[in-house]
C-alpha atoms as a PDB file:
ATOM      1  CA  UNK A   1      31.175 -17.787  26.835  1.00  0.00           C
ATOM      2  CA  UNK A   2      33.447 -20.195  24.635  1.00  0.00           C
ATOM      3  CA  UNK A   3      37.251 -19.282  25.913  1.00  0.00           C
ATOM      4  CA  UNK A   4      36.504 -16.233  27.802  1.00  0.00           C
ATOM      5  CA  UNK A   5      38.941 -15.280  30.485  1.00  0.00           C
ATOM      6  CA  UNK A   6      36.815 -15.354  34.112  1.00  0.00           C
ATOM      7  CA  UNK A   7      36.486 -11.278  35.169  1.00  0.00           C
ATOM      8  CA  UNK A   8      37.421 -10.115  31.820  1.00  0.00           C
ATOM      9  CA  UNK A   9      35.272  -7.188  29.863  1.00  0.00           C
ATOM     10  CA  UNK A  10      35.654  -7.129  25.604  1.00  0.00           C
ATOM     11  CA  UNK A  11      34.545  -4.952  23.411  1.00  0.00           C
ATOM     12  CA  UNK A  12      31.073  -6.073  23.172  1.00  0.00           C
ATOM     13  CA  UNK A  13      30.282  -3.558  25.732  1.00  0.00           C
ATOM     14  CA  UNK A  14      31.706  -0.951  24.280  1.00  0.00           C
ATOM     15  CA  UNK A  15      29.706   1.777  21.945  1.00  0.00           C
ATOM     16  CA  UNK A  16      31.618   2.019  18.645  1.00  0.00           C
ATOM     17  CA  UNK A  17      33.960  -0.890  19.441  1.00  0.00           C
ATOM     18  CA  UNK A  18      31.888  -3.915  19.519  1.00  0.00           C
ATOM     19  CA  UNK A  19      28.251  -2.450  18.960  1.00  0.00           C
ATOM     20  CA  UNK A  20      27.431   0.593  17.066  1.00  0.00           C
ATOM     21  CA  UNK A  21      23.477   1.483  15.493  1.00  0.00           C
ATOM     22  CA  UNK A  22      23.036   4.561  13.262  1.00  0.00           C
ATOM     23  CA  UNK A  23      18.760   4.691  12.175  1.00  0.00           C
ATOM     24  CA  UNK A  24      20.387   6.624   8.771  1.00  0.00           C
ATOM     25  CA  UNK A  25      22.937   3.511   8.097  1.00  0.00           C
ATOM     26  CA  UNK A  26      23.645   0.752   9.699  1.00  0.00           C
ATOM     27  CA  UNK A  27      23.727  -1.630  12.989  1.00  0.00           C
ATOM     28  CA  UNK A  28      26.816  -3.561  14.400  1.00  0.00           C
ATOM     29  CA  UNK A  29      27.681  -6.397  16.609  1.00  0.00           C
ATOM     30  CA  UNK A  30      31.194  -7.420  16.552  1.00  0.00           C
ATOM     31  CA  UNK A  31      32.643 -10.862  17.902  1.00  0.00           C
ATOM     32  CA  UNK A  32      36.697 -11.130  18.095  1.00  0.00           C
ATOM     33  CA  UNK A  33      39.955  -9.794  19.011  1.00  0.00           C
ATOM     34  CA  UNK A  34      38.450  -7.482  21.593  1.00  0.00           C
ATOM     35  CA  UNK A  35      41.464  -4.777  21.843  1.00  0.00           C
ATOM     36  CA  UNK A  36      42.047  -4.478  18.287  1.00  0.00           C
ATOM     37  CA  UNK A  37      38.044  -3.565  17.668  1.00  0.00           C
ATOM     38  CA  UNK A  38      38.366  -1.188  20.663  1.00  0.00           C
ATOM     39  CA  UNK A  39      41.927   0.225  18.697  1.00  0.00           C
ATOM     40  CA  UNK A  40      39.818   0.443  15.320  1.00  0.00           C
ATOM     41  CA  UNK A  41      36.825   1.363  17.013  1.00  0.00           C
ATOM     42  CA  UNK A  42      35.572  -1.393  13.929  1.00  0.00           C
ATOM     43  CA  UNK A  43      31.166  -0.943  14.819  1.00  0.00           C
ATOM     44  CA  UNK A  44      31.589   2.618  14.117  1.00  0.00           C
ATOM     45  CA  UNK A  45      33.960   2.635  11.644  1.00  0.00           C
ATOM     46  CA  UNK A  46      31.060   0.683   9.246  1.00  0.00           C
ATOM     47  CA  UNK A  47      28.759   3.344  10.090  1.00  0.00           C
ATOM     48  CA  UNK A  48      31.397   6.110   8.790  1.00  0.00           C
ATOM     49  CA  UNK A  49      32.253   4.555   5.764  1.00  0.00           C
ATOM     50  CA  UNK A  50      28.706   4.302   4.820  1.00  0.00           C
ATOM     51  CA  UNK A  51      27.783   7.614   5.821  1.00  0.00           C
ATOM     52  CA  UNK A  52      30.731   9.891   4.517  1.00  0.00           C
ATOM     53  CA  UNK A  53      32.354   7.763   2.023  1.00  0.00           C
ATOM     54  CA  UNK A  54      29.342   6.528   0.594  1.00  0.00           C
ATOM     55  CA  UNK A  55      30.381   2.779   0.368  1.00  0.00           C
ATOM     56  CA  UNK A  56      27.973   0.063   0.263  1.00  0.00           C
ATOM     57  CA  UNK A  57      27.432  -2.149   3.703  1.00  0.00           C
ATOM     58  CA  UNK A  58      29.148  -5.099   2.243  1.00  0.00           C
ATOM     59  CA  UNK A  59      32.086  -2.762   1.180  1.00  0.00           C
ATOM     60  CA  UNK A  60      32.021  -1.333   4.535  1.00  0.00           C
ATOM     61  CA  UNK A  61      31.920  -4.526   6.623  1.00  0.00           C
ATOM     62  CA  UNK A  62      34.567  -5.914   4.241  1.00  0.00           C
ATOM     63  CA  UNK A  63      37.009  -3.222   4.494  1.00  0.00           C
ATOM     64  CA  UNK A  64      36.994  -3.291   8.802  1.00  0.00           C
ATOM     65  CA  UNK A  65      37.026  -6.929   8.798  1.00  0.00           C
ATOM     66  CA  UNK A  66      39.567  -8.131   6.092  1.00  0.00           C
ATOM     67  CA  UNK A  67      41.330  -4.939   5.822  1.00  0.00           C
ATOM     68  CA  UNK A  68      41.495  -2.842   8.653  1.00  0.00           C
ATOM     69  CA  UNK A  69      41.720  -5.803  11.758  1.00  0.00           C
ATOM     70  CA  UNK A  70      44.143  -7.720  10.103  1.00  0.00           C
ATOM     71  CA  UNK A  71      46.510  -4.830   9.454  1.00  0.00           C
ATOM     72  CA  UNK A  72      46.905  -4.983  13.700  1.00  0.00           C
ATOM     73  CA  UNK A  73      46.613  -8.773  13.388  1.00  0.00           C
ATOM     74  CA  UNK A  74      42.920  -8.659  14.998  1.00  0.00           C
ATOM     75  CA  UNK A  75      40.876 -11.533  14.217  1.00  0.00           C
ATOM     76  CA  UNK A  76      36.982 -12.032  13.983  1.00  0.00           C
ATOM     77  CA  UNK A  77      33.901 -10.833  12.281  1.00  0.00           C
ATOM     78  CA  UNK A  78      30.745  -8.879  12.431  1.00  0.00           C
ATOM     79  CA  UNK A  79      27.036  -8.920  11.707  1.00  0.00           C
ATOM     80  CA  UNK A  80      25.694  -5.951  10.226  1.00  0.00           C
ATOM     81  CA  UNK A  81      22.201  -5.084   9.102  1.00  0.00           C
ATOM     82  CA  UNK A  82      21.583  -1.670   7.023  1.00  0.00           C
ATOM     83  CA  UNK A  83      18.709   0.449   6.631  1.00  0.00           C
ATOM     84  CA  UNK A  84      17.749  -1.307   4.175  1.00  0.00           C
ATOM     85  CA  UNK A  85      17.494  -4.658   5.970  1.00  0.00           C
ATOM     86  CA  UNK A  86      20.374  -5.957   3.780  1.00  0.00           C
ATOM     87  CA  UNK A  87      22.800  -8.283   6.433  1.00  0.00           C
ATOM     88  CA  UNK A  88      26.470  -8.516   6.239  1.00  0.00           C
ATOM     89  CA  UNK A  89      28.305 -11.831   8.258  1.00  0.00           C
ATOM     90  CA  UNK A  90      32.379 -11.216   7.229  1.00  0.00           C
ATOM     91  CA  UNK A  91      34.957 -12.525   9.257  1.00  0.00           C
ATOM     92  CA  UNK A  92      38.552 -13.204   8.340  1.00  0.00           C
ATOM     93  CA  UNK A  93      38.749 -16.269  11.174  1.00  0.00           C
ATOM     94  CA  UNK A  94      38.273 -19.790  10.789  1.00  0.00           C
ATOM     95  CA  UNK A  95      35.019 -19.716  11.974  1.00  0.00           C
ATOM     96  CA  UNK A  96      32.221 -17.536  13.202  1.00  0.00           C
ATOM     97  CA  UNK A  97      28.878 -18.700  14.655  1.00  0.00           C
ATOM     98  CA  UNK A  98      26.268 -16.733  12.815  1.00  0.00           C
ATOM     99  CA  UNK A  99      22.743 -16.838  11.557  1.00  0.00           C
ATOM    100  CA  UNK A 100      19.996 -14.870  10.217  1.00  0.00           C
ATOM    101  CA  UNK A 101      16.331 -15.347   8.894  1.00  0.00           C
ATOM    102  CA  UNK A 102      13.710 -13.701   6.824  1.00  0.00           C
ATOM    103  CA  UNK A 103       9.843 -13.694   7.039  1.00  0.00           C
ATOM    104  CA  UNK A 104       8.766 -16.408   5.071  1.00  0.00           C
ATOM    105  CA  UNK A 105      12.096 -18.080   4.642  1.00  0.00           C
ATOM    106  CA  UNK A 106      14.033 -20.741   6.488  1.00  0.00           C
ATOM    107  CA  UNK A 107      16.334 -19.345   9.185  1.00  0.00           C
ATOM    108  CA  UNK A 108      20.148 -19.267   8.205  1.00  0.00           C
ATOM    109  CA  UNK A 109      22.732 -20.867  10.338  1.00  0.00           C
ATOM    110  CA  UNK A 110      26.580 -21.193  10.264  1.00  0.00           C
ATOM    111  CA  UNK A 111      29.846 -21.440  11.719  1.00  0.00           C
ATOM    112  CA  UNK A 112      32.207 -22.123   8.931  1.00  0.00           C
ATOM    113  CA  UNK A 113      32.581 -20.672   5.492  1.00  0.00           C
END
């Protein structure tokens, strides 16, 4: 893993915090500061705002990412599919390796905005 402390356990692990699925909205993998996703329990909290606030999954993932981590000074990003297949990739770093691909269409690939 690219600059991971030897022994150390983030929030990848961690239902809510770093991965969340929900069949009725949406599911999360989160990459980044691992103890502010963990404080803002961020997977979940995309899930929520889908479900009882009724925003969209790019207003969701937008809202935990630029919004919510940055208030504790958390950095990273997330990759989100809904339902509806629809993908979200926001991150407010300088960089996130990402990618994504549909039947019948090249596969996406990135690292930088």
């Amino acid at each position: 893993m690219t600059n991971k402390k030897a022994g150390r356990v983030g929030d990848s692990p961690i239902i809510g915090a770093g991965c969340y699925a929900n069949n009725q909205t949406v599911a999360v993998s989160c990459t980044g500061t691992g103890e502010i996703f963990m404080r803002t329990v961020a997977a979940y909290d995309v899930s929520a705002l889908m479900d009882y606030a009724g925003l969209t999954l790019e207003q969701a993932c937008n809202r935990v990412v630029m919004k919510k981590l940055v208030q504790l000074d958390g950095s990273g990003g997330l990759i989100a599919v809904d339902h509806h297949g629809n993908i979200a990739l926001p991150f407010n770093s300088e960089g996130m390796y990402r990618g994504y691909g549909y039947v019948g269409q090249a596969p996406i690939a990135a690292i930088y905005r």
